[in-house]
C-alpha atoms as a PDB file:
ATOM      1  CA  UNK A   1      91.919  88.405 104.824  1.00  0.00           C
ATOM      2  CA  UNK A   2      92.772  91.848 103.894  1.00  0.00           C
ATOM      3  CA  UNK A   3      90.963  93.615 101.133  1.00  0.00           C
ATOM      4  CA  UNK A   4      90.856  96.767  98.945  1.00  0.00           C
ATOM      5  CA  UNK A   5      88.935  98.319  96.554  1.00  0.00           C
ATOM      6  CA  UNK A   6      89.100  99.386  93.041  1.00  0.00           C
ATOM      7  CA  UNK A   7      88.907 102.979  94.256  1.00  0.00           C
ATOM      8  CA  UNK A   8      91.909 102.473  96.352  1.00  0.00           C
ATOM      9  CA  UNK A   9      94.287 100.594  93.893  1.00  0.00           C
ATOM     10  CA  UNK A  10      93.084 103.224  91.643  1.00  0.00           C
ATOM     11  CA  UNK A  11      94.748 105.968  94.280  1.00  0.00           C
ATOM     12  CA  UNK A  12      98.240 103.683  94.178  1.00  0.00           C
ATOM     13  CA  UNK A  13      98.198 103.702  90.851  1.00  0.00           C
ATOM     14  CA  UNK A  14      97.620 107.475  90.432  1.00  0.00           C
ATOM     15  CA  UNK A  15     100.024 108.416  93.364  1.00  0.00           C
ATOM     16  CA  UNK A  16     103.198 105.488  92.140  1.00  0.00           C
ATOM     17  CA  UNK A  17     102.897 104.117  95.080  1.00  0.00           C
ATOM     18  CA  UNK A  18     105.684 101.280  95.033  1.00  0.00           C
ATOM     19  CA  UNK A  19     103.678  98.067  95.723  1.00  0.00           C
ATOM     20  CA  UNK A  20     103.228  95.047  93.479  1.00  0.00           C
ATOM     21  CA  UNK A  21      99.752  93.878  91.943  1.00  0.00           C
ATOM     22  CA  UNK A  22      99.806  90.080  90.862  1.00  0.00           C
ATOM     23  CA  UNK A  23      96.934  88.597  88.532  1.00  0.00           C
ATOM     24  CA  UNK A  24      95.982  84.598  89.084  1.00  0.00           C
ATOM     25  CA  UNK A  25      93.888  84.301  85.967  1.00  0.00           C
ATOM     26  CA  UNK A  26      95.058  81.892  83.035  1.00  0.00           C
ATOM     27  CA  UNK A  27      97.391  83.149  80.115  1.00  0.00           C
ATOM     28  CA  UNK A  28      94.311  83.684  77.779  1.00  0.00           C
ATOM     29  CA  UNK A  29      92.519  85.706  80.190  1.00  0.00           C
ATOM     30  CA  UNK A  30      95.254  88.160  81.172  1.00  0.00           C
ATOM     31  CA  UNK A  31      96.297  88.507  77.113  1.00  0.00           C
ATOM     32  CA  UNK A  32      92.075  89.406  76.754  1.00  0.00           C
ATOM     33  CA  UNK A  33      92.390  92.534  79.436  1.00  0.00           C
ATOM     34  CA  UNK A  34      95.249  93.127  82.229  1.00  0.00           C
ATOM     35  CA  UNK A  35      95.959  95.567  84.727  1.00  0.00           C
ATOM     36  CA  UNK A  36      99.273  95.379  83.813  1.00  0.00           C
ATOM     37  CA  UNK A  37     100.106  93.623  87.035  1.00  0.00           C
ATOM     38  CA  UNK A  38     102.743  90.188  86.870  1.00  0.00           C
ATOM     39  CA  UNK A  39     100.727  87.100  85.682  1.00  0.00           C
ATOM     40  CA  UNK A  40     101.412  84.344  87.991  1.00  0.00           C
ATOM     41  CA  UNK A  41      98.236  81.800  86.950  1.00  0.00           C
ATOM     42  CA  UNK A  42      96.592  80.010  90.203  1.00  0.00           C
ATOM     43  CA  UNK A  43      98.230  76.721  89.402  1.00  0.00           C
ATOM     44  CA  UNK A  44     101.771  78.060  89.404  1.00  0.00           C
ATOM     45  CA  UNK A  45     101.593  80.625  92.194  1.00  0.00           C
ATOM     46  CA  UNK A  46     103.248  77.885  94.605  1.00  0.00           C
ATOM     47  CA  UNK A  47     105.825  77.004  92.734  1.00  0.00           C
ATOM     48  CA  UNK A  48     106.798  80.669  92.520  1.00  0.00           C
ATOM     49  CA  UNK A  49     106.593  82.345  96.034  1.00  0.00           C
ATOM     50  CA  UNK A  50     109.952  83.091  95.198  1.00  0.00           C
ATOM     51  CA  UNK A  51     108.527  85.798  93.153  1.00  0.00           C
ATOM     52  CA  UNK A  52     106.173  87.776  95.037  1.00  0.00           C
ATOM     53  CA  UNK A  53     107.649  90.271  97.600  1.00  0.00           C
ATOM     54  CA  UNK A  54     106.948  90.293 101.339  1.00  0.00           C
ATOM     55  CA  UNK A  55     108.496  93.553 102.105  1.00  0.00           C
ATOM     56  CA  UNK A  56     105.676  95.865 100.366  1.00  0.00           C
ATOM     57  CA  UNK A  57     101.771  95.498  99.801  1.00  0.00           C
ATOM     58  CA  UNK A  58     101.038  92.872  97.182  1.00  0.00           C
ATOM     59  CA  UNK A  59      98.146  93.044  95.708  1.00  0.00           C
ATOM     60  CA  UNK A  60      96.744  90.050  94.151  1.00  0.00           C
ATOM     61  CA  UNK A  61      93.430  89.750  91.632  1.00  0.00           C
ATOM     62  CA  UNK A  62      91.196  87.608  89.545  1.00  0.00           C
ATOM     63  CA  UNK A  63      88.388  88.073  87.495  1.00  0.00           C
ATOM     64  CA  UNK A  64      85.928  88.125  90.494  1.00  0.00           C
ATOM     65  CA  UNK A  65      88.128  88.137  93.491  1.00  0.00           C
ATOM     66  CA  UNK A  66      87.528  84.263  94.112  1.00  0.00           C
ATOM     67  CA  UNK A  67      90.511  82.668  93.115  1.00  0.00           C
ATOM     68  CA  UNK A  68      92.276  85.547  94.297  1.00  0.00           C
ATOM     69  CA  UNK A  69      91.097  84.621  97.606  1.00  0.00           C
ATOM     70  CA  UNK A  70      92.479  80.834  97.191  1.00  0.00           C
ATOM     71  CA  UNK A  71      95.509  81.856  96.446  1.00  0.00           C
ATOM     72  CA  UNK A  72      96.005  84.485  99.565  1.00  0.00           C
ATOM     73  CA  UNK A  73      94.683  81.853 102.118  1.00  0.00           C
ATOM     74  CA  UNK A  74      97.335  79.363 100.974  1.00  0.00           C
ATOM     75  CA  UNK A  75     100.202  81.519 100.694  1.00  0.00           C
ATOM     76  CA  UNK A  76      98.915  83.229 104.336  1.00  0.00           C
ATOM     77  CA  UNK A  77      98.768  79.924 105.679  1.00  0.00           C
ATOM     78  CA  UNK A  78     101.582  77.601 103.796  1.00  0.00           C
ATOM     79  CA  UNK A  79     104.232  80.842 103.481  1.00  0.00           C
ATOM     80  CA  UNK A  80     103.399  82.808 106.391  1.00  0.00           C
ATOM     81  CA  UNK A  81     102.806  86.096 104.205  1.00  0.00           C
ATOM     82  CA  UNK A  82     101.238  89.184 106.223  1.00  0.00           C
ATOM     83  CA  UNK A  83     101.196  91.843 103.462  1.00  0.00           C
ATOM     84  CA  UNK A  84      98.452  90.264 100.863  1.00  0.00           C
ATOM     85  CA  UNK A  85      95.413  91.896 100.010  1.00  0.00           C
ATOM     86  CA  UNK A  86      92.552  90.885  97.833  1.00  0.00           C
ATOM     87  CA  UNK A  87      91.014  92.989  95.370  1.00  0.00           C
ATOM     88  CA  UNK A  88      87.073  93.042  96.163  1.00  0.00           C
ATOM     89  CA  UNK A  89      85.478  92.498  92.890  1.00  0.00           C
ATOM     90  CA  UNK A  90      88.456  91.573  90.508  1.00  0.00           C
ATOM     91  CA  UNK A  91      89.481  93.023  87.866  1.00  0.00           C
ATOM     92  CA  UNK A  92      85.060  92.685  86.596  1.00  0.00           C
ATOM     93  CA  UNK A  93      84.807  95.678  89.188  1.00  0.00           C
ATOM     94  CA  UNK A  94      88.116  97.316  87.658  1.00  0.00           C
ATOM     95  CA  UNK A  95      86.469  97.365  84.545  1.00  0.00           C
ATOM     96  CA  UNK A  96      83.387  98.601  85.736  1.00  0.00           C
ATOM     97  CA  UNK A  97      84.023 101.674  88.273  1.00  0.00           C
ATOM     98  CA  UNK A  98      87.884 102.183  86.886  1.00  0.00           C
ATOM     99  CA  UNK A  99      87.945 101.271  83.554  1.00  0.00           C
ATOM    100  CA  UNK A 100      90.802  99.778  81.992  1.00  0.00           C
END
């Protein structure tokens, strides 16, 4: 599985780099702190494939990188995506090196 770090979504942020940065958490966690990325929660990301784009780097998160993880292995596997990448740490490391 492909990863990347805070630093470096930091970087695509700061240069608008056209990609698109999807967060599994639940509704209350994402209303609590967000990245501003599309909330698609865990338990609904299958059900809407539909929405996340295979023709640039997608970026997906969760609070620790765990779920996050789930969720790329299945759609890898199920959906035959090649342009996923975790976020090591979740959006906990955001917080912490990045800020919010």
């Amino acid at each position: 599985m492909k990863e990347i770090s805070v630093q470096e979504l930091k970087k695509l942020i700061d240069d608008k780099h056209d990609f698109q940065l999807i967060d599994v958490r639940e509704e209350y966690e994402f209303e609590e702190s967000n990245m501003k990325g599309q909330l698609i929660p865990m338990g609904e990301v299958m059900e809407n494939v539909d929405k996340i784009s295979k023709d640039k780097q997608v970026i997906i998160h969760c609070r620790s990188g765990k779920r996050s993880a789930t969720v790329i292995n299945a759609l890898e596997s199920q959906h035959g995506f090649t342009n996923l990448y975790n976020l090591k740490g979740g959006i906990l490391a955001y917080i912490e090196e990045v800020g919010l």
